[in-house]
N, C-alpha and C. Protein backbone atom coordinates (compact mmCIF):
# COMPACT_ATOMS: atom_id res chain seq x y z
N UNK A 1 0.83 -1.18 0.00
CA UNK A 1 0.00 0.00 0.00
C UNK A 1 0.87 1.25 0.00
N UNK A 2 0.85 2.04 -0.79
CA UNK A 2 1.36 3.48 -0.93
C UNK A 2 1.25 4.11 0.16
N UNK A 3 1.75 4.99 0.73
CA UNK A 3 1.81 6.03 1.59
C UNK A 3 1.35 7.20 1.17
N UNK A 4 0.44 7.58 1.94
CA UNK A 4 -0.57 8.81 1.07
C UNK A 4 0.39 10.00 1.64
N UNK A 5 0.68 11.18 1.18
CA UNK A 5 0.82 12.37 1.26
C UNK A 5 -0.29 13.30 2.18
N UNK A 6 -0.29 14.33 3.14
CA UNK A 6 -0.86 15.02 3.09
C UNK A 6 -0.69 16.46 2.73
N UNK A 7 -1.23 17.35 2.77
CA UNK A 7 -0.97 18.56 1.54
C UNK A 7 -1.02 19.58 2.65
N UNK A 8 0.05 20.14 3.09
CA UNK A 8 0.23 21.24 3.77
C UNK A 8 -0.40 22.38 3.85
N UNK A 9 -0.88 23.24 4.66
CA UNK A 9 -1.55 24.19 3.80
C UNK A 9 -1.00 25.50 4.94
N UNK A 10 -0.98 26.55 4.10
CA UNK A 10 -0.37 27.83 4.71
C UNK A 10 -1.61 29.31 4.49
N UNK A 11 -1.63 30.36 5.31
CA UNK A 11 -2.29 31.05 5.57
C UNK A 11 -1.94 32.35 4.34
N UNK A 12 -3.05 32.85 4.05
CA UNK A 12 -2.48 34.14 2.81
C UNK A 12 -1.28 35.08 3.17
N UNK A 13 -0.89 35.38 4.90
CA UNK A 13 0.50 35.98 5.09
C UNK A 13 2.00 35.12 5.01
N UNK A 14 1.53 34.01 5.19
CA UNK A 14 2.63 33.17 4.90
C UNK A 14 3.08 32.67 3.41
N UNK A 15 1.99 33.09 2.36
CA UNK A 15 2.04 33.00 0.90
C UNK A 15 2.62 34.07 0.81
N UNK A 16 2.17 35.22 1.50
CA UNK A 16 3.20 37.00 0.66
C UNK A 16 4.61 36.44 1.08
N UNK A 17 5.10 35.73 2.30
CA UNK A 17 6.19 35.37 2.62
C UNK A 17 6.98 34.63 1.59
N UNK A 18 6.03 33.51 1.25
CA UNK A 18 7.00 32.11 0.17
C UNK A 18 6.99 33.51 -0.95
N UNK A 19 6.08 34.11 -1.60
CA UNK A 19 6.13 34.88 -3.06
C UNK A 19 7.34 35.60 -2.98
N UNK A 20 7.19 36.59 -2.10
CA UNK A 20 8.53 37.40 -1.62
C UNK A 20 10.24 36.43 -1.99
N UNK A 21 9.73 35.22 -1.18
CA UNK A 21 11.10 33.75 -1.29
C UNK A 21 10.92 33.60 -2.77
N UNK A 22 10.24 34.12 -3.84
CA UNK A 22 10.74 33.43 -5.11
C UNK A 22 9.43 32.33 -5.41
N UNK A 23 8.42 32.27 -4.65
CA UNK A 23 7.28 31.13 -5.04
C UNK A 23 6.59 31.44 -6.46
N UNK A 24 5.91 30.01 -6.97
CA UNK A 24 5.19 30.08 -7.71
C UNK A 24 3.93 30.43 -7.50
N UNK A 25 2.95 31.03 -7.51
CA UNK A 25 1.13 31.20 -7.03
C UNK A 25 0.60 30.02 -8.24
N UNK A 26 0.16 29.58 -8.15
CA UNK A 26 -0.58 28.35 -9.34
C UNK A 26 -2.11 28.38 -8.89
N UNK A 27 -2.85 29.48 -10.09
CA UNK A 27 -4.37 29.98 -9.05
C UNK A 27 -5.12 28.87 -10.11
N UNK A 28 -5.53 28.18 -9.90
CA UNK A 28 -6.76 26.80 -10.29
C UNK A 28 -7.62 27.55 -10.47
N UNK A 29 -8.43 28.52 -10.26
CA UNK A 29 -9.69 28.85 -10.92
C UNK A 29 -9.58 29.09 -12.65
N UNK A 30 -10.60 29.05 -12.41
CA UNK A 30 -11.48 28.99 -14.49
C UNK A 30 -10.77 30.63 -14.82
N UNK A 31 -10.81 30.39 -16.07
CA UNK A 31 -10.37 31.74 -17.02
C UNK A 31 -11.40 32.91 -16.24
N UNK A 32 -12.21 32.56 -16.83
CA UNK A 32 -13.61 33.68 -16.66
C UNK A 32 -13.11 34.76 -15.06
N UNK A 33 -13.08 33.57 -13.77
CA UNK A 33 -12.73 33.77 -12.61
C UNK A 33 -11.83 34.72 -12.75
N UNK A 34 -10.81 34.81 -13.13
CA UNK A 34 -8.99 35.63 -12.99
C UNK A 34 -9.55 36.57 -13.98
N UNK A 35 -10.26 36.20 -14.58
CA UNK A 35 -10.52 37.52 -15.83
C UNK A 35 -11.00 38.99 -14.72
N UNK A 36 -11.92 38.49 -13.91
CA UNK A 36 -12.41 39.71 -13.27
C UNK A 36 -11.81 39.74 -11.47
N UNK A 37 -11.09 38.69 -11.55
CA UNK A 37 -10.28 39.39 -10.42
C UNK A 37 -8.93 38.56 -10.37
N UNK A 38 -7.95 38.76 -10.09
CA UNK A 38 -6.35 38.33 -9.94
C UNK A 38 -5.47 38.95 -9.14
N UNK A 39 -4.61 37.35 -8.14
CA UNK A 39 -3.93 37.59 -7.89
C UNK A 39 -2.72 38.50 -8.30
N UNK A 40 -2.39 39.93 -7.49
CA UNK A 40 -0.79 40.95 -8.11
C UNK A 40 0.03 40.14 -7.75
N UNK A 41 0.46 38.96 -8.25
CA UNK A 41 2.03 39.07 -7.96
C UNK A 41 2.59 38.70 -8.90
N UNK A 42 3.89 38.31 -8.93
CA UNK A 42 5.19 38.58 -9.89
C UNK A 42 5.10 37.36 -10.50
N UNK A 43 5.05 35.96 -9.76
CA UNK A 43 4.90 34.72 -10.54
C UNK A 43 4.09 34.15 -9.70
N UNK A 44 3.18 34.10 -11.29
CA UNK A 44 1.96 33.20 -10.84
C UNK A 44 1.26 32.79 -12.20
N UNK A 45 0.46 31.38 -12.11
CA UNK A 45 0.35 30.51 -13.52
C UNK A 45 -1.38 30.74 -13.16
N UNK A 46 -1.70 30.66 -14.17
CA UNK A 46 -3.28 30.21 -13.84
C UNK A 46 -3.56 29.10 -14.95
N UNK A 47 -4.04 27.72 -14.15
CA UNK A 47 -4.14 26.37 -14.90
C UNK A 47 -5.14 25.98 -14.15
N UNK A 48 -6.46 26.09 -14.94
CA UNK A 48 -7.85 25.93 -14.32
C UNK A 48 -7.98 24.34 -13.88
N UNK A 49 -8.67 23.78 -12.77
CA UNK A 49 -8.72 22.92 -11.96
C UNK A 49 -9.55 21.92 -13.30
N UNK A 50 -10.25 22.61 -14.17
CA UNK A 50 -11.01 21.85 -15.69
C UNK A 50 -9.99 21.28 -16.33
N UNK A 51 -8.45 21.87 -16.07
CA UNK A 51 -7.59 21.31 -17.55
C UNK A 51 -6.28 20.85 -16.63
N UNK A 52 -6.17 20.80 -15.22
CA UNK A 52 -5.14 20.50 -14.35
C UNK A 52 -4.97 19.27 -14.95
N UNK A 53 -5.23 17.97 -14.97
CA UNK A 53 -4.70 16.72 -15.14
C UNK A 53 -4.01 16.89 -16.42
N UNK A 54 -4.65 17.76 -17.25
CA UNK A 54 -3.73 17.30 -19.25
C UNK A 54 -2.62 18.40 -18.76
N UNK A 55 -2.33 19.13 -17.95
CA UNK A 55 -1.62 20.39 -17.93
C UNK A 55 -0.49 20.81 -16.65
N UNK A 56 -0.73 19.90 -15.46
CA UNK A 56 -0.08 19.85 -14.24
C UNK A 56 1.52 19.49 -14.54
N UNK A 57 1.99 18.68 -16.02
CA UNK A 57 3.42 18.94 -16.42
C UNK A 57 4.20 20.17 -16.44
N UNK A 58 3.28 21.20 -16.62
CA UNK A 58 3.53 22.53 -16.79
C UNK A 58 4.75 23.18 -15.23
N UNK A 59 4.31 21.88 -14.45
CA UNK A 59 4.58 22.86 -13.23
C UNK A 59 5.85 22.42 -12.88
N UNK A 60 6.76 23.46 -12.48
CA UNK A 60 8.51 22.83 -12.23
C UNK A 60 8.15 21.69 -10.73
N UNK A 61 8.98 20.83 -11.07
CA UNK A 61 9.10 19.97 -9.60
C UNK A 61 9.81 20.64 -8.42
N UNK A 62 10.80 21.09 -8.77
CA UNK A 62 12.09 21.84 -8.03
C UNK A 62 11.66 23.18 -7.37
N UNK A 63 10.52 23.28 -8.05
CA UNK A 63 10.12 25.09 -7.20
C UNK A 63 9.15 24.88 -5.95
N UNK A 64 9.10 25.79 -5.13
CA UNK A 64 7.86 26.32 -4.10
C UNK A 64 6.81 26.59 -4.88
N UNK A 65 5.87 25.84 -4.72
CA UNK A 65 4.85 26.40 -5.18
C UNK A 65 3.46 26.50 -4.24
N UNK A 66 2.38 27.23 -4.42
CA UNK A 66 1.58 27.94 -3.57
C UNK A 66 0.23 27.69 -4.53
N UNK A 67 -0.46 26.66 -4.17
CA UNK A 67 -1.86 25.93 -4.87
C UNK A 67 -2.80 27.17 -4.26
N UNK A 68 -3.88 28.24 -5.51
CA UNK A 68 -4.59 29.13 -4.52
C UNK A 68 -5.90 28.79 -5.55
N UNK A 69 -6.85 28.88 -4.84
CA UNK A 69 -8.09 29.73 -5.54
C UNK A 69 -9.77 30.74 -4.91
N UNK A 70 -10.44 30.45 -4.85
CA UNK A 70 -11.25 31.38 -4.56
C UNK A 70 -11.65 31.27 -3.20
N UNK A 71 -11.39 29.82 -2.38
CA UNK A 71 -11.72 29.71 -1.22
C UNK A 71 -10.97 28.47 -0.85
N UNK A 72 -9.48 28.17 -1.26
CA UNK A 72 -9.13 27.13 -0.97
C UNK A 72 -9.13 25.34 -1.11
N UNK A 73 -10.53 25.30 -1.56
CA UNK A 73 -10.97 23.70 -1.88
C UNK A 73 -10.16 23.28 -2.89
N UNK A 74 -10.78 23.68 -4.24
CA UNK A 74 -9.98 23.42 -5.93
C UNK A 74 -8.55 23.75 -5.49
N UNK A 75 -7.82 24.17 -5.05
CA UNK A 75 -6.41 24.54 -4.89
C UNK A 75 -6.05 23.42 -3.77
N UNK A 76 -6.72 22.90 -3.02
CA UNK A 76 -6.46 21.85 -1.92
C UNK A 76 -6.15 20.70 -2.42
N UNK A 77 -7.54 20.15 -3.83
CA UNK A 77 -7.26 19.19 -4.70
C UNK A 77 -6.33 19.33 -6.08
N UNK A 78 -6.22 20.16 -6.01
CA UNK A 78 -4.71 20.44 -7.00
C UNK A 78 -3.69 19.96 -6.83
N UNK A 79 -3.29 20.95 -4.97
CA UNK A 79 -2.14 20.08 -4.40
C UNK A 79 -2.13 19.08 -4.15
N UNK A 80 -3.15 18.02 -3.55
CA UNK A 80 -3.36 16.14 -3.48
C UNK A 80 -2.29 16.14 -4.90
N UNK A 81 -3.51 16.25 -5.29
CA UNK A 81 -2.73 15.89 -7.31
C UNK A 81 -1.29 16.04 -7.56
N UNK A 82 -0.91 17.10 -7.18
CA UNK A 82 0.35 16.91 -7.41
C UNK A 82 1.13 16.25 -6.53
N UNK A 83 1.29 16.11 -5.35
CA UNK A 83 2.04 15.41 -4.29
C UNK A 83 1.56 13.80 -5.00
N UNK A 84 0.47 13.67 -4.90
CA UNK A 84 0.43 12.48 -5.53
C UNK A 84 1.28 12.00 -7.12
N UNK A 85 1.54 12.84 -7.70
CA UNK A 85 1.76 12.94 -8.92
C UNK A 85 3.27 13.07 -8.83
N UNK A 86 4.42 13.03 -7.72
CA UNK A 86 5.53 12.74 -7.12
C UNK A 86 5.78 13.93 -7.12
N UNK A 87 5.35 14.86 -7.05
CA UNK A 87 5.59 16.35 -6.78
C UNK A 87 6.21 16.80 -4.92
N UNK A 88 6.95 17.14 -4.58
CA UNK A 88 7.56 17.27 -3.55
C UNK A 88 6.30 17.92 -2.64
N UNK A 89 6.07 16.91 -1.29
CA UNK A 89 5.16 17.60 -0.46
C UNK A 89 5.95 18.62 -0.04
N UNK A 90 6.91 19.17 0.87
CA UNK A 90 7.72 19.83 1.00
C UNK A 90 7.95 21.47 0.46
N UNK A 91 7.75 20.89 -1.08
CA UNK A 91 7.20 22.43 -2.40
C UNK A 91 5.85 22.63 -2.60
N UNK A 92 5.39 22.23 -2.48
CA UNK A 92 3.68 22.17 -2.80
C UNK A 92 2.80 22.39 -1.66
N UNK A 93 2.74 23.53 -1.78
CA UNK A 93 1.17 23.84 -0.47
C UNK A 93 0.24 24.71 -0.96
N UNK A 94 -1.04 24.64 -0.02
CA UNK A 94 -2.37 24.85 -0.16
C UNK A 94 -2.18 26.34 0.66
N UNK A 95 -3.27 27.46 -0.26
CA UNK A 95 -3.36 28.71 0.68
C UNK A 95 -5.03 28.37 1.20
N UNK A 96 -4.72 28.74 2.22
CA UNK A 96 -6.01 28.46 2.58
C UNK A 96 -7.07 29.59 2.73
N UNK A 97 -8.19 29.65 2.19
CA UNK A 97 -9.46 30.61 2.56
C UNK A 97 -8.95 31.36 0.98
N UNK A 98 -8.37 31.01 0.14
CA UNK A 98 -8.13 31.83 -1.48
C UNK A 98 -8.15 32.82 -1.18
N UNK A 99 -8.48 33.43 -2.66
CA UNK A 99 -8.71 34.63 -2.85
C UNK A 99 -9.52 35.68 -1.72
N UNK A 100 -10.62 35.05 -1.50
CA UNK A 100 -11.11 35.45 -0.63
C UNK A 100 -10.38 36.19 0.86
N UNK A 101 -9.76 35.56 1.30
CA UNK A 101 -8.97 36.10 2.23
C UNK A 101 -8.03 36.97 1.74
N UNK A 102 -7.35 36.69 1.04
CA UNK A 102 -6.19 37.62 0.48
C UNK A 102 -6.79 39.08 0.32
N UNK A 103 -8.49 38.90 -0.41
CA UNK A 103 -8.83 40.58 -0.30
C UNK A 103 -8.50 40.71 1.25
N UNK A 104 -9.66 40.42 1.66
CA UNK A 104 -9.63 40.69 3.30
C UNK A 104 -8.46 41.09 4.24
N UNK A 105 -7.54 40.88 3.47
CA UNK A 105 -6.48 41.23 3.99
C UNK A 105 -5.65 42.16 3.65
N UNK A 106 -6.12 42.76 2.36
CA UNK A 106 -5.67 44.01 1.82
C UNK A 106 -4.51 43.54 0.70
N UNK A 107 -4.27 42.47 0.43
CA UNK A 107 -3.32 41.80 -0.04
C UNK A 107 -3.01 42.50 -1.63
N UNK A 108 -2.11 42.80 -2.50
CA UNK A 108 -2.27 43.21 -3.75
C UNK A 108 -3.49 42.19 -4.65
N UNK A 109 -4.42 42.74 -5.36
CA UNK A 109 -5.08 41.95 -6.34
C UNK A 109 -5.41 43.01 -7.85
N UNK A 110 -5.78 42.42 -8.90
CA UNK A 110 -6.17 43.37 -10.03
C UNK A 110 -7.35 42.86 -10.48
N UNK A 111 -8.51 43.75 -10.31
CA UNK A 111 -9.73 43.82 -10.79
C UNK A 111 -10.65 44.37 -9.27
N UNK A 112 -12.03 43.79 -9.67
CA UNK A 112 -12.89 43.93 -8.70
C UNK A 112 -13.16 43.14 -7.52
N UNK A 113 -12.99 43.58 -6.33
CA UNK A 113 -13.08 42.83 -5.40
C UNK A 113 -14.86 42.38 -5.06
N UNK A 114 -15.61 43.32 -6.02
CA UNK A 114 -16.80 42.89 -5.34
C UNK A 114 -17.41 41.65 -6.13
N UNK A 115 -16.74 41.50 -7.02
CA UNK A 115 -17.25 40.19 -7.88
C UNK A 115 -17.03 38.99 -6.65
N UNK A 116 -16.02 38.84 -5.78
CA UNK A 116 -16.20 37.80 -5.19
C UNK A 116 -16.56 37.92 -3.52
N UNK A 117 -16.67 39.13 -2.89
CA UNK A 117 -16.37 39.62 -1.66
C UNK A 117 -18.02 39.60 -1.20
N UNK A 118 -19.14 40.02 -2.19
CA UNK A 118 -20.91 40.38 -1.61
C UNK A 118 -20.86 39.15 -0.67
N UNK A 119 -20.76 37.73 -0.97
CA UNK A 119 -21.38 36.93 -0.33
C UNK A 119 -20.58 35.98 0.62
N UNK A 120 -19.45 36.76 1.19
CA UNK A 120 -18.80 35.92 1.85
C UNK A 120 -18.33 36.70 3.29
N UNK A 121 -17.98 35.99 4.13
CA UNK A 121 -18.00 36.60 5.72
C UNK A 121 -16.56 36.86 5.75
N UNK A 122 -16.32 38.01 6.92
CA UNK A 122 -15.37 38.25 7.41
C UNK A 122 -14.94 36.92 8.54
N UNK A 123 -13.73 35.80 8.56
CA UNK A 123 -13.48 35.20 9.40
C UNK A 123 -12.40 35.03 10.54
N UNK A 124 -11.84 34.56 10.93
CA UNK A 124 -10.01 34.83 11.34
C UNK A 124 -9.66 33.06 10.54
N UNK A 125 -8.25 33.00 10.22
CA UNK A 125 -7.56 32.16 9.77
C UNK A 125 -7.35 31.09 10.71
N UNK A 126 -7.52 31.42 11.82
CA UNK A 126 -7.61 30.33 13.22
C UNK A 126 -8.69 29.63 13.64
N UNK A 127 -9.78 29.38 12.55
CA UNK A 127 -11.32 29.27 13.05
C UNK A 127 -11.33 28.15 13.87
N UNK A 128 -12.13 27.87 15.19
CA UNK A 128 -12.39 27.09 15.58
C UNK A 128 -12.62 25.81 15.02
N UNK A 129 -13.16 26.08 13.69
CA UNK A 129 -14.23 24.88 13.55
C UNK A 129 -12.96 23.91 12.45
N UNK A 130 -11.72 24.34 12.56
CA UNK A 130 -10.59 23.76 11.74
C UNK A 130 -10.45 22.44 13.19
N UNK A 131 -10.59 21.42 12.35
CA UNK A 131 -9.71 19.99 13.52
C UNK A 131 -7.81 19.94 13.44
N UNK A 132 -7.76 21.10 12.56
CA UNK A 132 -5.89 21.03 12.37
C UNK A 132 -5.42 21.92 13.02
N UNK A 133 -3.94 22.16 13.19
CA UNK A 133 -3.12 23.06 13.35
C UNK A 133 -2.36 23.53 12.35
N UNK A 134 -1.61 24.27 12.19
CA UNK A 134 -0.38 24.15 11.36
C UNK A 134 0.71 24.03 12.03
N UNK A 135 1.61 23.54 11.52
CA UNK A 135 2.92 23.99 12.06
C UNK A 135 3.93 24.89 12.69
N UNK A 136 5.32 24.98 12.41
CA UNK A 136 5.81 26.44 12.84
C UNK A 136 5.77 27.33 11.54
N UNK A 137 5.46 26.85 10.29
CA UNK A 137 5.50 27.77 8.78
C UNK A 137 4.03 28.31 9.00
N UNK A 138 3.12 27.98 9.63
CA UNK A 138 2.07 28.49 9.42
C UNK A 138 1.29 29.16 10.30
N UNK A 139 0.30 29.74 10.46
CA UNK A 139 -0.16 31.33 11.17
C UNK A 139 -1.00 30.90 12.54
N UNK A 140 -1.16 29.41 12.12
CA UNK A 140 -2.41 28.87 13.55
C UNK A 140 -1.83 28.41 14.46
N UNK A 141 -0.57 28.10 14.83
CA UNK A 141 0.19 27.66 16.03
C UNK A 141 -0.26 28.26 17.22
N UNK A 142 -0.14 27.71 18.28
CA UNK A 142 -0.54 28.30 19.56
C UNK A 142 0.57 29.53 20.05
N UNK A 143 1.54 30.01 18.97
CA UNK A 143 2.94 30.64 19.26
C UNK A 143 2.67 32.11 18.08
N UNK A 144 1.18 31.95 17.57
CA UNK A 144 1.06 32.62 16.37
C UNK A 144 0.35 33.50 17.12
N UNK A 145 0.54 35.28 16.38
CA UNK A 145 0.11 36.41 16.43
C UNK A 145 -1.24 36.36 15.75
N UNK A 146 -1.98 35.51 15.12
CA UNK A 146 -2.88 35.24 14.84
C UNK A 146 -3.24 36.34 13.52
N UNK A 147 -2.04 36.60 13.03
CA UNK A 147 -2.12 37.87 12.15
C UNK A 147 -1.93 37.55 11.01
N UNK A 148 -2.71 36.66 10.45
CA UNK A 148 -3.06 36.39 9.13
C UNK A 148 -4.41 36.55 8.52
């Protein structure tokens, strides 16, 4: 029996951190999606979660990369995919709460924030209702400023 992977996942301040380090952003949402709102940063791919399996070659093995999309899920199963796909758990993590949070946080984006922002709540990145922690890379530790 294989040894399953699990898929790390890091908070939208700890993504400005890896981007800053040189990361890849790899945003899984649909064309249409990025058309009216997108991640600002310097490198970042958009390979919709519709065409990930014919297209996930695209992605260097050797880099950091940062699985995002509108609320985390599609970018969660991206990263499975690739860790599964012998992609380094290690390079490959999940942002968690997408796009979504990243507005909320004032984070650089280009377009309209209200296309995705009307119907969604203000939360903290520490929510109770998570059964995980993260680690020391990530914002939910009991050692964390909770400032993500």
């Amino acid at each position: 029996m294989k040894t399953q992977n699990l898929v790390k996942e890091i908070c939208p301040t700890t993504t400005q951190k890896w981007v800053k380090e040189g990361a890849l952003l790899v945003d899984v949402r649909e064309k249409e999606e990025v058309d009216l709102l997108a991640f600002n940063v310097p490198n970042i791919v958009n390979i919709p979660l519709s065409e990930f399996e014919d297209r996930f070659q695209e992605l260097p093995k050797n880099q950091k990369m940062v699985m995002v999309c509108k609320s985390g899920g599609r970018s969660l199963r991206a990263a499975g995919f690739l860790i599964n796909h012998e992609y380094n758990p290690n390079l490959v993590v999940n942002m968690q709460h997408g796009i979504v949070r990243w507005v909320q946080k004032g984070f650089p984006v280009k377009g309209n924030t209200a296309s995705i922002m009307n119907n969604e709540q203000a939360s903290g990145c520490c929510d109770t209702s998570n059964d995980f922690t993260q680690g020391d890379s990530g914002c939910c530790n009991s050692n964390a400023n909770n400032n993500c």
